[in-house]
N, C-alpha and C. Protein backbone atom coordinates (compact mmCIF):
# COMPACT_ATOMS: atom_id res chain seq x y z
N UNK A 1 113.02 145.78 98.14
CA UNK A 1 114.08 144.87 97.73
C UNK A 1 114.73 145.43 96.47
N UNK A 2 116.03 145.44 96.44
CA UNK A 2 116.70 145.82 95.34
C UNK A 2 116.30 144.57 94.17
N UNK A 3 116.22 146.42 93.12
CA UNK A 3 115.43 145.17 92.03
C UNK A 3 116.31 144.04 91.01
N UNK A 4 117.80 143.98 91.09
CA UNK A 4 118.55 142.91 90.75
C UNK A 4 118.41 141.69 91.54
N UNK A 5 118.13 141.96 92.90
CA UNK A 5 118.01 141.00 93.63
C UNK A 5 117.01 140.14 93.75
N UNK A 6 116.01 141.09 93.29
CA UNK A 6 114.45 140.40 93.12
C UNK A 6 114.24 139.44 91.64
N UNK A 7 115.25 140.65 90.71
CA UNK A 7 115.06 139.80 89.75
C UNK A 7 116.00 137.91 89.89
N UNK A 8 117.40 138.28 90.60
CA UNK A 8 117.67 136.92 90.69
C UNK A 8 116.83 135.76 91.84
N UNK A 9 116.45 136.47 92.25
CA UNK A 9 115.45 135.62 93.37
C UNK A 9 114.89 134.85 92.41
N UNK A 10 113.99 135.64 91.95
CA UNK A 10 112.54 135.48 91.31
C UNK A 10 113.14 134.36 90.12
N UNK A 11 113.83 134.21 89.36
CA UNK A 11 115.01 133.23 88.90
C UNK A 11 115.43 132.24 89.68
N UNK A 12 115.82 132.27 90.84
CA UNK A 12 116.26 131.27 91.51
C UNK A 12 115.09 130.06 91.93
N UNK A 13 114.09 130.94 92.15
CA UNK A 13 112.53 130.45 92.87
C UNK A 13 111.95 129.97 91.55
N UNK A 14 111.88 130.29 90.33
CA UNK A 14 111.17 129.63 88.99
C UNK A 14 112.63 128.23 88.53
N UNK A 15 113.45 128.29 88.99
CA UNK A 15 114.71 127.26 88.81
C UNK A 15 114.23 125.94 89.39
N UNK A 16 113.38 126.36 91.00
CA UNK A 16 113.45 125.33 91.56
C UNK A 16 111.96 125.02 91.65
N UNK A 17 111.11 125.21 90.99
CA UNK A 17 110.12 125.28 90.87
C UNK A 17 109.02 125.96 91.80
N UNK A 18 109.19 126.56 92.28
CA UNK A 18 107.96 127.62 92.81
C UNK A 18 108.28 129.05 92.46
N UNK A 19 107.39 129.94 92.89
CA UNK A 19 107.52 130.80 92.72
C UNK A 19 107.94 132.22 94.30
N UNK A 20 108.02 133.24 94.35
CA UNK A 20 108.78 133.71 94.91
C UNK A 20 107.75 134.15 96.46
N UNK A 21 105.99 134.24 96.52
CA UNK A 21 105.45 133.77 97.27
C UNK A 21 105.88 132.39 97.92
N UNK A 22 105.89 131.51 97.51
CA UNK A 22 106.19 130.47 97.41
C UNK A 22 107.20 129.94 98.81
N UNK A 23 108.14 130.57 98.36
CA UNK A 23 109.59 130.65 98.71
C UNK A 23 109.68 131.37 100.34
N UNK A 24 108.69 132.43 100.29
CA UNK A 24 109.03 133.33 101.55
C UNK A 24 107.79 132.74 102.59
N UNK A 25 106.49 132.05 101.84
CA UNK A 25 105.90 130.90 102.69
C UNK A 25 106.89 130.23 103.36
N UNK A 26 107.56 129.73 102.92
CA UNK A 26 108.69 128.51 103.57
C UNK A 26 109.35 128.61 104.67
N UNK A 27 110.13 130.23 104.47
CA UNK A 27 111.29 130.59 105.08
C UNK A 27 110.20 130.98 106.45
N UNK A 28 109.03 131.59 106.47
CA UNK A 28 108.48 131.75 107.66
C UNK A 28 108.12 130.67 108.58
N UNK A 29 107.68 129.66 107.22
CA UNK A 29 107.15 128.86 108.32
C UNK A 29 108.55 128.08 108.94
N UNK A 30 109.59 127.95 107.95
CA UNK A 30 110.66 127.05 108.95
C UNK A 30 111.19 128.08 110.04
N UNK A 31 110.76 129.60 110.16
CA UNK A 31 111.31 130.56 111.34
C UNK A 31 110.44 130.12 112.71
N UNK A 32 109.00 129.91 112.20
CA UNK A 32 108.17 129.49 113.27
C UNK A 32 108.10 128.19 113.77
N UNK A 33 108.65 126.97 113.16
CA UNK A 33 108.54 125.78 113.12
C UNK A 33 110.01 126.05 114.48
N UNK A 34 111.53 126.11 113.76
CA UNK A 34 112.64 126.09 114.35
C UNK A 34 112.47 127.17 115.50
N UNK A 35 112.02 127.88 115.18
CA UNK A 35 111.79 129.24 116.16
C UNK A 35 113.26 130.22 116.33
N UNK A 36 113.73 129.90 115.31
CA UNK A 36 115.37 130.72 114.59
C UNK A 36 115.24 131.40 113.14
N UNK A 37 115.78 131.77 113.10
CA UNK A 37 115.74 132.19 111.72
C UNK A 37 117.06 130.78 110.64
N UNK A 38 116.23 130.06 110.20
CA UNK A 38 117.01 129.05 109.17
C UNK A 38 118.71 129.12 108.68
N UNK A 39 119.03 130.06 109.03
CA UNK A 39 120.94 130.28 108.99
C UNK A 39 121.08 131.34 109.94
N UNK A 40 122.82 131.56 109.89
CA UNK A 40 123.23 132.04 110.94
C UNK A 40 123.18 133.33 109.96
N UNK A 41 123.65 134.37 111.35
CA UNK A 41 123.93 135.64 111.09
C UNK A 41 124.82 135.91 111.73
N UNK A 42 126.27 136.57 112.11
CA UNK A 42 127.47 136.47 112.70
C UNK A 42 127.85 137.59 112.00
N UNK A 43 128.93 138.14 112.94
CA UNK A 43 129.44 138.88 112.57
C UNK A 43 131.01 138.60 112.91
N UNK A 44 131.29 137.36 113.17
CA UNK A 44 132.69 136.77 113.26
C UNK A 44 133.40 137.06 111.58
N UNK A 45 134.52 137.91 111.72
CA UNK A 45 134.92 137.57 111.00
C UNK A 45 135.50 135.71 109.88
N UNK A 46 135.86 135.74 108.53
CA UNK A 46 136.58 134.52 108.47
C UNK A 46 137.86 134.68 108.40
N UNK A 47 138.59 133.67 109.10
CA UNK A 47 139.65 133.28 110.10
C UNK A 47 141.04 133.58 108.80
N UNK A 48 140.72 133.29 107.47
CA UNK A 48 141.61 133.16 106.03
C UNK A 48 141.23 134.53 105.90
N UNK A 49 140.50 135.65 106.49
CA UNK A 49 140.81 136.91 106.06
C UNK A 49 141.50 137.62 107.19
N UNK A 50 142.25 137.25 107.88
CA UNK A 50 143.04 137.59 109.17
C UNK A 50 143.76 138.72 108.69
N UNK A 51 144.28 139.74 110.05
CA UNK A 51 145.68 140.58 109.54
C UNK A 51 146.98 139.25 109.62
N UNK A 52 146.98 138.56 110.51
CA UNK A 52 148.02 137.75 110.70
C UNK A 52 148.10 136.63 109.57
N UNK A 53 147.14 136.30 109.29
CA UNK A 53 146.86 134.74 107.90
C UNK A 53 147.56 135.78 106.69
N UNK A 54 146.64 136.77 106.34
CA UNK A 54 147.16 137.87 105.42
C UNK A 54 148.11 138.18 105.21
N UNK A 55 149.33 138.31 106.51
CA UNK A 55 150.24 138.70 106.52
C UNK A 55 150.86 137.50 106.33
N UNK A 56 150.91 136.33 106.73
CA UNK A 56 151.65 134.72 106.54
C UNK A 56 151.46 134.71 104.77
N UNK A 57 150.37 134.93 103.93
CA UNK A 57 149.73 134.68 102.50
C UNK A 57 150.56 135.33 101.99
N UNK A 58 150.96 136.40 102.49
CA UNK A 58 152.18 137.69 101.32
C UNK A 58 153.52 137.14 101.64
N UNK A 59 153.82 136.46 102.70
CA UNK A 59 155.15 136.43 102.69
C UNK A 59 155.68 135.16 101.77
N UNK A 60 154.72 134.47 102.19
CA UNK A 60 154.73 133.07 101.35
C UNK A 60 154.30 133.23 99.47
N UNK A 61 153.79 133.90 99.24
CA UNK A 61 153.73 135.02 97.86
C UNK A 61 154.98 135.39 97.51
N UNK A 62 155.69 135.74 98.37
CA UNK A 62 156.54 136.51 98.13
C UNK A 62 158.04 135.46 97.78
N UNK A 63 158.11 135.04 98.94
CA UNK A 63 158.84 133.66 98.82
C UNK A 63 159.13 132.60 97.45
N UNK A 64 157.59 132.78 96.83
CA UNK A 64 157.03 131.79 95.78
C UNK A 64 157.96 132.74 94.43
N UNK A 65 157.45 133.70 94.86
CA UNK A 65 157.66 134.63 94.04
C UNK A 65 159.08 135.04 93.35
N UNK A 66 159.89 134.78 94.51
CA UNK A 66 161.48 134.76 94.55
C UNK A 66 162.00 133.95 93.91
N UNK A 67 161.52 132.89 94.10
CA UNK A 67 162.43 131.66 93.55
C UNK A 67 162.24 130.34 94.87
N UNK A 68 162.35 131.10 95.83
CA UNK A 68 163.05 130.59 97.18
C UNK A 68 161.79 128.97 97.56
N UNK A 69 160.97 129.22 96.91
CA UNK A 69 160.55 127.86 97.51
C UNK A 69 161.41 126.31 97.58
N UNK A 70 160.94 125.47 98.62
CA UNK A 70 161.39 124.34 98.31
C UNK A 70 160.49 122.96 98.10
N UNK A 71 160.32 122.44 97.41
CA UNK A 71 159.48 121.17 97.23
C UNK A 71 159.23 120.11 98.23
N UNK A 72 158.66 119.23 99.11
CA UNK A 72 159.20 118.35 100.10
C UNK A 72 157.81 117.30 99.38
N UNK A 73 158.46 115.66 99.78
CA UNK A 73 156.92 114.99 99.23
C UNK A 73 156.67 114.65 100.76
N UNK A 74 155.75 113.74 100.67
CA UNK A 74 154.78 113.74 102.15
C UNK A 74 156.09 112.91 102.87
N UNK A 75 156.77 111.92 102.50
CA UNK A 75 157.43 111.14 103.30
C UNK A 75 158.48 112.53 104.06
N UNK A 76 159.41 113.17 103.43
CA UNK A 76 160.26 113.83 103.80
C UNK A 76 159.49 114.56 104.69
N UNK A 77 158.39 115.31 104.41
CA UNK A 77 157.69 116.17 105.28
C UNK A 77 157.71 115.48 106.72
N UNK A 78 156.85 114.30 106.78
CA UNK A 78 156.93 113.37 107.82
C UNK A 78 158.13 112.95 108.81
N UNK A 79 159.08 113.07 108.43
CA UNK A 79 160.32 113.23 108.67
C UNK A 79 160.85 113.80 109.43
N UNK A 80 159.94 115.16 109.55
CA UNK A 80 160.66 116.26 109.80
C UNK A 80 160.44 116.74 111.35
């Protein structure tokens, strides 16, 4: 284990009161209990780091950026 990581572990695990045995007791037994491993693992990207979202974020940046925005309150929006 990288030793920054151990050291914040080992911090995180004395925070919450146990210690870092402690801690990896847990995570096994909730692997064997659930019979999963306790969170996901994915390799889906997230959806706000898109080429297309990315590309919508700069233009609207850009827009902001110009001047060119326009204000609307919820009623007008509704409106629309």
């Amino acid at each position: 284990m990288d030793t920054e990581v151990k050291k914040q572990f080992d911090d995180f695990c004395a925070n919450v009161g146990m210690n870092t045995s402690t801690a990896f007791n847990l995570f096994a037994r909730a692997v064997l209990r659930e019979k999963r491993l306790p969170f996901d693992i994915t390799t889906a990207s997230d959806p706000l780091r898109s080429k297309s979202n990315q590309a919508s974020l700069r233009e609207v940046i850009a827009t902001l950026s110009a001047g060119k925005n326009v204000m609307h309150n919820s009623a007008e929006a509704d409106d629309k």
